[in-house]
C-alpha atoms as a PDB file:
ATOM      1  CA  UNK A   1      29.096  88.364 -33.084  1.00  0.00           C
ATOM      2  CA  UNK A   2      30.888  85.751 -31.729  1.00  0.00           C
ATOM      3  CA  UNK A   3      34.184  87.335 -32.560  1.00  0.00           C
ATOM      4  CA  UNK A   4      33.258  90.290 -31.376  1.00  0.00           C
ATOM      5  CA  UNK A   5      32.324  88.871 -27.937  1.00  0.00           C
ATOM      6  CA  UNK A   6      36.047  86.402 -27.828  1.00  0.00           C
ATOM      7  CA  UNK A   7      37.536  89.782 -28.934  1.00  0.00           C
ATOM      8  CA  UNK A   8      36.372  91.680 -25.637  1.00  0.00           C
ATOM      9  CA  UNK A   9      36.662  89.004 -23.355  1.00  0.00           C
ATOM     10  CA  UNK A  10      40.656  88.915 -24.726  1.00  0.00           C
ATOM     11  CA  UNK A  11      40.929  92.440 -24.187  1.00  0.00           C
ATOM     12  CA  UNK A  12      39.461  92.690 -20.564  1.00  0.00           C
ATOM     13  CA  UNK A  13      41.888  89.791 -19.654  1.00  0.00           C
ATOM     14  CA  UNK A  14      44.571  91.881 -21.524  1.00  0.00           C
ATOM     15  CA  UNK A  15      43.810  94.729 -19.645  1.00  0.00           C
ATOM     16  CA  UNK A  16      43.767  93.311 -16.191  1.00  0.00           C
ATOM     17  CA  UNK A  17      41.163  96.074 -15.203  1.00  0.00           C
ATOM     18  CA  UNK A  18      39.470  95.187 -11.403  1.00  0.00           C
ATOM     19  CA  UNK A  19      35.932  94.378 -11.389  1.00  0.00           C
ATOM     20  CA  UNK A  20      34.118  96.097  -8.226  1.00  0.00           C
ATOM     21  CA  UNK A  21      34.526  94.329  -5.730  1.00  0.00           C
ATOM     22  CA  UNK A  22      30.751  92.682  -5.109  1.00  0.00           C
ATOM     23  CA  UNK A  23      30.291  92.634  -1.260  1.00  0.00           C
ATOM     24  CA  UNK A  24      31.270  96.230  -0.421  1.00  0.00           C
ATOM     25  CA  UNK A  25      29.130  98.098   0.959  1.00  0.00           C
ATOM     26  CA  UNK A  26      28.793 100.256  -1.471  1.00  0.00           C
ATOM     27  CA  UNK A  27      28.118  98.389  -4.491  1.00  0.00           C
ATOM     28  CA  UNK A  28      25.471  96.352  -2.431  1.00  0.00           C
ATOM     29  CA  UNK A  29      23.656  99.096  -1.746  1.00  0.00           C
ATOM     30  CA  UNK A  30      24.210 100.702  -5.059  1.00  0.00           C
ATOM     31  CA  UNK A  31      22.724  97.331  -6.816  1.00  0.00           C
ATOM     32  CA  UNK A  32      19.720  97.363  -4.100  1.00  0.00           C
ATOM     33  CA  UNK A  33      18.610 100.848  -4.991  1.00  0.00           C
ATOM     34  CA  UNK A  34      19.140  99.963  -9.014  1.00  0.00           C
ATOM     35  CA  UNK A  35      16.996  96.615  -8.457  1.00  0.00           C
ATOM     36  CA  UNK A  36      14.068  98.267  -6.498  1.00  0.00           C
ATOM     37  CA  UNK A  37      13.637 100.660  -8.964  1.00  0.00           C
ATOM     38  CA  UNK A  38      13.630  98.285 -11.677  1.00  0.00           C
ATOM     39  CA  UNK A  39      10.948  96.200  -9.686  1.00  0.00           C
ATOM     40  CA  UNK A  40       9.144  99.240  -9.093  1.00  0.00           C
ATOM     41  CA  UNK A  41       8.835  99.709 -12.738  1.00  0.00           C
ATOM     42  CA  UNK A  42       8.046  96.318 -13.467  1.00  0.00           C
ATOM     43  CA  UNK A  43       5.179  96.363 -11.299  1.00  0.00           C
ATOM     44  CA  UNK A  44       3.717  99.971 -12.831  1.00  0.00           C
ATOM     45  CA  UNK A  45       4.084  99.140 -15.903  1.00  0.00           C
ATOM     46  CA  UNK A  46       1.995  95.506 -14.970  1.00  0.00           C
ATOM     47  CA  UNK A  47      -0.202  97.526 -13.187  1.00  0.00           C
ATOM     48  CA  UNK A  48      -1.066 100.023 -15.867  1.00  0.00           C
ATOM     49  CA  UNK A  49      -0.968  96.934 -18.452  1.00  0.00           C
ATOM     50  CA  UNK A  50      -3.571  95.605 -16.398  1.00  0.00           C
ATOM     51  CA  UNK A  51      -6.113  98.240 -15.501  1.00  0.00           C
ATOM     52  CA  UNK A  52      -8.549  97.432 -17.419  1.00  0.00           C
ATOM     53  CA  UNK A  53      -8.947  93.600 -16.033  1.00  0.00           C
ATOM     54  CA  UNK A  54      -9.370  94.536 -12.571  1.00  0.00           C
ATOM     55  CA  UNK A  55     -12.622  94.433 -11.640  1.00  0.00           C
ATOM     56  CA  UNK A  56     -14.961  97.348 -10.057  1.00  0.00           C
ATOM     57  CA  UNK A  57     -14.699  96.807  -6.150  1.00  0.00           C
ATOM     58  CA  UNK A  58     -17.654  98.511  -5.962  1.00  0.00           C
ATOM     59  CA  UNK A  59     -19.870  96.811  -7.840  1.00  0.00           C
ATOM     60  CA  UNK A  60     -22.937  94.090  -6.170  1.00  0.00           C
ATOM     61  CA  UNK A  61     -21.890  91.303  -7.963  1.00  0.00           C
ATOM     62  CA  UNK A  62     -18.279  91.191  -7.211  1.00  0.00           C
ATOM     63  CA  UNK A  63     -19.023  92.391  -3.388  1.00  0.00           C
ATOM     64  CA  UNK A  64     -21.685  89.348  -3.541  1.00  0.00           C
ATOM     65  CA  UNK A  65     -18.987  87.336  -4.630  1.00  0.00           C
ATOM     66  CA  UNK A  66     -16.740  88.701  -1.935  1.00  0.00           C
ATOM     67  CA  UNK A  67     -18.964  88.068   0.777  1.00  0.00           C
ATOM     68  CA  UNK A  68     -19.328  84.797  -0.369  1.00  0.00           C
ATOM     69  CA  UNK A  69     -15.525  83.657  -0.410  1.00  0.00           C
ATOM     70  CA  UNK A  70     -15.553  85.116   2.884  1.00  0.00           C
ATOM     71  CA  UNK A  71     -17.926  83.594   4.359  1.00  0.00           C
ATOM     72  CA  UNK A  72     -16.992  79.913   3.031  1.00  0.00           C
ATOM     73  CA  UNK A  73     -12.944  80.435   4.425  1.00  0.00           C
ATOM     74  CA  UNK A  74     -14.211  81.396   7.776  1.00  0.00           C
ATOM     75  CA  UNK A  75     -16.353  78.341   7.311  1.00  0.00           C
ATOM     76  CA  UNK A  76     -13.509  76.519   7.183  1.00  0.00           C
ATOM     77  CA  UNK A  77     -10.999  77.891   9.476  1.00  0.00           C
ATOM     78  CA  UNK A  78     -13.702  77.821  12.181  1.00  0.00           C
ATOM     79  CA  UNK A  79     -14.525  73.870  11.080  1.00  0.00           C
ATOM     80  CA  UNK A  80     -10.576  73.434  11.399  1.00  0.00           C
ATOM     81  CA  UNK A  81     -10.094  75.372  14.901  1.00  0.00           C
ATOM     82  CA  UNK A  82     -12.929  72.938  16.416  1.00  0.00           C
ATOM     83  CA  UNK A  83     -10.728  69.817  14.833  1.00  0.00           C
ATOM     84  CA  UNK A  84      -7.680  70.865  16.206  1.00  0.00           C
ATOM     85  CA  UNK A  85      -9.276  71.496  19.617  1.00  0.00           C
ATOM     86  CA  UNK A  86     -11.266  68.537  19.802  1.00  0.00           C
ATOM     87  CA  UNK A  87     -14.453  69.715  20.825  1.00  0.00           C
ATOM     88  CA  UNK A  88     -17.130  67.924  18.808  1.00  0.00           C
ATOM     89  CA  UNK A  89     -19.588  69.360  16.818  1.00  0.00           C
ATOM     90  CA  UNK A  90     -23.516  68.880  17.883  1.00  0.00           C
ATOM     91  CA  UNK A  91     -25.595  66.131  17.082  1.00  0.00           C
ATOM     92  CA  UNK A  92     -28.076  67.201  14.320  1.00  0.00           C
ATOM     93  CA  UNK A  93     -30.312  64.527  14.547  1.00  0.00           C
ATOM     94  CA  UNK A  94     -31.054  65.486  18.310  1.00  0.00           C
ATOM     95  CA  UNK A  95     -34.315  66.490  19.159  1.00  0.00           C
ATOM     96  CA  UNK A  96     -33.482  70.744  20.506  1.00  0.00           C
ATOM     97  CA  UNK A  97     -31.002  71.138  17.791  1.00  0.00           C
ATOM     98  CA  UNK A  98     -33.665  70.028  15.250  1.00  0.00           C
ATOM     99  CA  UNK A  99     -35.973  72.098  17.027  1.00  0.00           C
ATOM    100  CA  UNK A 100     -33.470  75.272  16.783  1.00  0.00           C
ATOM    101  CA  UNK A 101     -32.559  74.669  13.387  1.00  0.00           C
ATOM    102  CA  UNK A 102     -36.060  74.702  12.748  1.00  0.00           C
ATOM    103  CA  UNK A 103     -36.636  78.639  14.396  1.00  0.00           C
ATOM    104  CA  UNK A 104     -33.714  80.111  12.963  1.00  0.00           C
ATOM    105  CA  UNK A 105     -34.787  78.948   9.513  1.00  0.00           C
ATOM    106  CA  UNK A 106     -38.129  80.373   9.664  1.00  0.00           C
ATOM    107  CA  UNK A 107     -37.043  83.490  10.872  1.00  0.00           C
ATOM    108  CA  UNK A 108     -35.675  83.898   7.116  1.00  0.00           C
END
């Protein structure tokens, strides 16, 4: 195989045939239209592959476990958005936060 490959290499230099010229416009947009569809492939065939992992969106458990992530990244981009602003957050220990911590909870 090695031959074979030195071989055609020799004979393409023999030859002196043109290779497309890469940055026209048409061979760009030829090789865009060949690559998507490729991707495009790719990513049914994953897809398909891959069916049977993906979970049921509908089910309680994952939407538990949806509502959960949720609620701990908003969480933390609200905990971020009062550091970067510089407001402080309220004492805990004072006496009418204590006292409002206190209602809320046994409302549950």
């Amino acid at each position: 195989s090695a031959y074979r490959g030195f071989k055609t290499r020799k004979e393409l230099k023999s030859s002196e045939e043109d290779l497309p010229d890469l940055k026209a416009a048409d061979i760009v947009a030829a090789t865009i239209k060949i690559q998507s569809a490729y991707k495009g492939f790719q990513t049914r065939k994953m897809i398909k592959q891959h069916k049977e992992i993906m979970p049921d969106l509908n089910c309680a458990q994952v939407q538990d476990a949806t509502v959960k992530i949720q609620s701990a990244y908003r969480g933390f981009k609200t905990r971020k958005q009062l550091k970067e602003s510089g407001e402080d957050m309220p004492d805990l220990q004072a006496a009418d936060v204590v006292a409002a911590t206190i209602k809320i909870q046994s409302a549950y």
